[in-house]
C-alpha atoms as a PDB file:
ATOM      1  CA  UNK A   1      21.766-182.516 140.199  1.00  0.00           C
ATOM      2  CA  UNK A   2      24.286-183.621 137.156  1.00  0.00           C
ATOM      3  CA  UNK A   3      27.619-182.294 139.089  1.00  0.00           C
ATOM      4  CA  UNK A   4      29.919-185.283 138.020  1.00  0.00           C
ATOM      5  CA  UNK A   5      28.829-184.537 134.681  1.00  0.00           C
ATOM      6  CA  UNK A   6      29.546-180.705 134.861  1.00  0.00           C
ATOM      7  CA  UNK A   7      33.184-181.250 136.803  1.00  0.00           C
ATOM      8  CA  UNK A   8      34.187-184.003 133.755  1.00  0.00           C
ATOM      9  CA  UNK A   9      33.226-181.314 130.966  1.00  0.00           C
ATOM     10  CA  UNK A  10      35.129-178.479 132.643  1.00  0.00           C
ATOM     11  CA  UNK A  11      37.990-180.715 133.129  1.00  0.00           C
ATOM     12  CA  UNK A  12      37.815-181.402 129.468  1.00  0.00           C
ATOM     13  CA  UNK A  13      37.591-178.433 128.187  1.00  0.00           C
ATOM     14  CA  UNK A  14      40.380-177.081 130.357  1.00  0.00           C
ATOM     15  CA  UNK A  15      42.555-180.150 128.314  1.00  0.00           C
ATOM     16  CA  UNK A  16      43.068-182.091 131.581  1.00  0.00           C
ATOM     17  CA  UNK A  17      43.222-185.992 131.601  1.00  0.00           C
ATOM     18  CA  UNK A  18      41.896-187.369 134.742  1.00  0.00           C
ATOM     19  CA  UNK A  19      44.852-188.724 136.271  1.00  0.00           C
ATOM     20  CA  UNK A  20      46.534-185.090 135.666  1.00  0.00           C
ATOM     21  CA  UNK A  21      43.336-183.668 137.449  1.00  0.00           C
ATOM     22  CA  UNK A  22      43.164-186.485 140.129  1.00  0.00           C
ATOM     23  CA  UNK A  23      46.827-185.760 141.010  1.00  0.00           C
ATOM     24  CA  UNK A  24      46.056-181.820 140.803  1.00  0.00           C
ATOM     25  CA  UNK A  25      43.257-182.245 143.109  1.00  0.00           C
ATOM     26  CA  UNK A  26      44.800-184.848 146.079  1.00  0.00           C
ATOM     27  CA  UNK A  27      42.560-187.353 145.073  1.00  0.00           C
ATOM     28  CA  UNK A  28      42.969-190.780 143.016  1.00  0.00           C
ATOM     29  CA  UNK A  29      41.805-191.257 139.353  1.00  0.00           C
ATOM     30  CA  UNK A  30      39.507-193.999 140.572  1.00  0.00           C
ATOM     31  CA  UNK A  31      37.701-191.489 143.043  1.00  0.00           C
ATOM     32  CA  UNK A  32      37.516-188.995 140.187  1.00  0.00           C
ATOM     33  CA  UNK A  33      36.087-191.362 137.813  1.00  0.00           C
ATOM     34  CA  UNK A  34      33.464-192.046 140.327  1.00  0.00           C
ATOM     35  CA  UNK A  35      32.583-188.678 141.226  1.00  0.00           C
ATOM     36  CA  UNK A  36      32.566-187.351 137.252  1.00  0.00           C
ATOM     37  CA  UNK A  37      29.749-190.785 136.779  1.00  0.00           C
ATOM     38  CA  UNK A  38      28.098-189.477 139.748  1.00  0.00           C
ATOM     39  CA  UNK A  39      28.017-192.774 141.688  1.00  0.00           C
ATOM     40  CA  UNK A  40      30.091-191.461 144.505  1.00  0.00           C
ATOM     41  CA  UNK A  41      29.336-188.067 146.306  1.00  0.00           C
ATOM     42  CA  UNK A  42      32.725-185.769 147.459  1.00  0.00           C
ATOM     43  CA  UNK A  43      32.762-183.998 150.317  1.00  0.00           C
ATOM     44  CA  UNK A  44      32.498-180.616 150.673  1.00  0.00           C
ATOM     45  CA  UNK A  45      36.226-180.084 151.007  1.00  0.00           C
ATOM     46  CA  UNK A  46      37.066-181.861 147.867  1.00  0.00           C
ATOM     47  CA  UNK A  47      34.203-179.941 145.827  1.00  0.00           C
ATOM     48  CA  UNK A  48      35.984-176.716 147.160  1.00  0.00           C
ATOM     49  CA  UNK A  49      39.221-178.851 145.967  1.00  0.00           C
ATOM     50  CA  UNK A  50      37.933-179.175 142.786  1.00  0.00           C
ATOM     51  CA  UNK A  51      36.273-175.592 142.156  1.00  0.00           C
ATOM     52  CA  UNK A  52      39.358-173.996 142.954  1.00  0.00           C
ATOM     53  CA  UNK A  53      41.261-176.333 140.315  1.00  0.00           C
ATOM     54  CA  UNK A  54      38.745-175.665 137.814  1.00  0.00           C
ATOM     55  CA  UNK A  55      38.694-171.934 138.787  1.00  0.00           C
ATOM     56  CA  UNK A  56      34.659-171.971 139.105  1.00  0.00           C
ATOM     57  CA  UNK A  57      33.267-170.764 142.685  1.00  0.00           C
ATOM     58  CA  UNK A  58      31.432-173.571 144.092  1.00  0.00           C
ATOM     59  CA  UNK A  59      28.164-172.135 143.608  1.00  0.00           C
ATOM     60  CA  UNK A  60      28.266-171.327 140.389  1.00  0.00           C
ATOM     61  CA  UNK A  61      29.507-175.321 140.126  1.00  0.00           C
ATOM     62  CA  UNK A  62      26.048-176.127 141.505  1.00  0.00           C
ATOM     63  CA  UNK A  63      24.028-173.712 139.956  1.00  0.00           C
ATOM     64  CA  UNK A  64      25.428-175.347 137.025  1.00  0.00           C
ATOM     65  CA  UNK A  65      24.601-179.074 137.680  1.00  0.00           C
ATOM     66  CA  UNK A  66      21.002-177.875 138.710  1.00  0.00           C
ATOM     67  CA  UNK A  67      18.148-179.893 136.526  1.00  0.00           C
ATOM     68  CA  UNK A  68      14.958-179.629 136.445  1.00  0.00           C
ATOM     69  CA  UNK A  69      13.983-182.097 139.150  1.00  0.00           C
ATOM     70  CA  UNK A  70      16.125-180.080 141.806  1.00  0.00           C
ATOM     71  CA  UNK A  71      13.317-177.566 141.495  1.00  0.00           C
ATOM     72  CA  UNK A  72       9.843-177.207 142.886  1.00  0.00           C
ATOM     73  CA  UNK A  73       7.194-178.585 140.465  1.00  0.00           C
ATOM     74  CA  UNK A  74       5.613-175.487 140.103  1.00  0.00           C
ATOM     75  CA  UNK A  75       8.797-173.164 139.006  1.00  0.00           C
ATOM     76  CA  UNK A  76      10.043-175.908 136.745  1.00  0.00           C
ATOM     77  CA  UNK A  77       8.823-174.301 133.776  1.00  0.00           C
ATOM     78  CA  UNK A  78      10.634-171.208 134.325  1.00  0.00           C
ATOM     79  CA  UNK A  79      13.281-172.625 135.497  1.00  0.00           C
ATOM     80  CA  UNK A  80      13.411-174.371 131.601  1.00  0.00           C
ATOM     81  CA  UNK A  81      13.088-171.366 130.327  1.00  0.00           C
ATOM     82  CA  UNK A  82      15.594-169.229 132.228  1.00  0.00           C
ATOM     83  CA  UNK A  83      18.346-172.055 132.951  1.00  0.00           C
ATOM     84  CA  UNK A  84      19.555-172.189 129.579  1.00  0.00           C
ATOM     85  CA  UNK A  85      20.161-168.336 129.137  1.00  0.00           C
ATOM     86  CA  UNK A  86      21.471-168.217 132.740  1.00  0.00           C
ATOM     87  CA  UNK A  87      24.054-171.081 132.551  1.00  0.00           C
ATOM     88  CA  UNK A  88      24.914-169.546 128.621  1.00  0.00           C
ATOM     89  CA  UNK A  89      25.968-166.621 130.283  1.00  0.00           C
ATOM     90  CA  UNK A  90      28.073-168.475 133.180  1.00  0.00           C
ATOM     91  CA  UNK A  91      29.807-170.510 131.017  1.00  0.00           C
ATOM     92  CA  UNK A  92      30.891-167.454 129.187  1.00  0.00           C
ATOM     93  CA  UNK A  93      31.790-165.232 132.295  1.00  0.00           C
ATOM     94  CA  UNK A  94      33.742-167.711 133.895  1.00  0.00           C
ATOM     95  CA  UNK A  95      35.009-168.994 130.162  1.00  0.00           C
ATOM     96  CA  UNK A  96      33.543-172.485 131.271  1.00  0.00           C
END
């Protein structure tokens, strides 16, 4: 699961800096940093923090960070196949 990557693109795209989104989200820039280079894990109340900030439900946060090696070994292959349609679409629903 890539879901400090995914939270620092969204952020980016939506033309935040990370102290603005930090402040936005109760938390400090250091904590953000930390979560968008996926060496720290947030809670579940500051991923809902953060969803709601970036205006993406929480699943659709995770489906999003999914990789291949958060799926069993024998539906990873259509999981490549599918994921990149399926996230496509998303990104444009929720103008990701």
């Amino acid at each position: 699961m890539d879901l400090g990557s995914i939270i620092k693109n969204i952020r980016k795209q939506k033309g935040q800096t990370q102290n603005e989104f930090a402040s936005l989200c109760g938390i400090t820039q250091t904590y953000l940093s930390q979560i968008e280079s996926n060496s720290k894990e947030p809670n579940l109340s500051t991923l809902k923090t953060i969803s709601n900030n970036l205006n993406i439900p929480l699943p659709i946060l995770f489906f999003l960070s999914m990789t291949e090696e958060d799926v069993q070994p024998n539906k990873r292959e259509a999981f490549g196949i599918v994921s990149p349609s399926v996230k496509s679409l998303v990104n444009e629903f929720f103008a990701v």
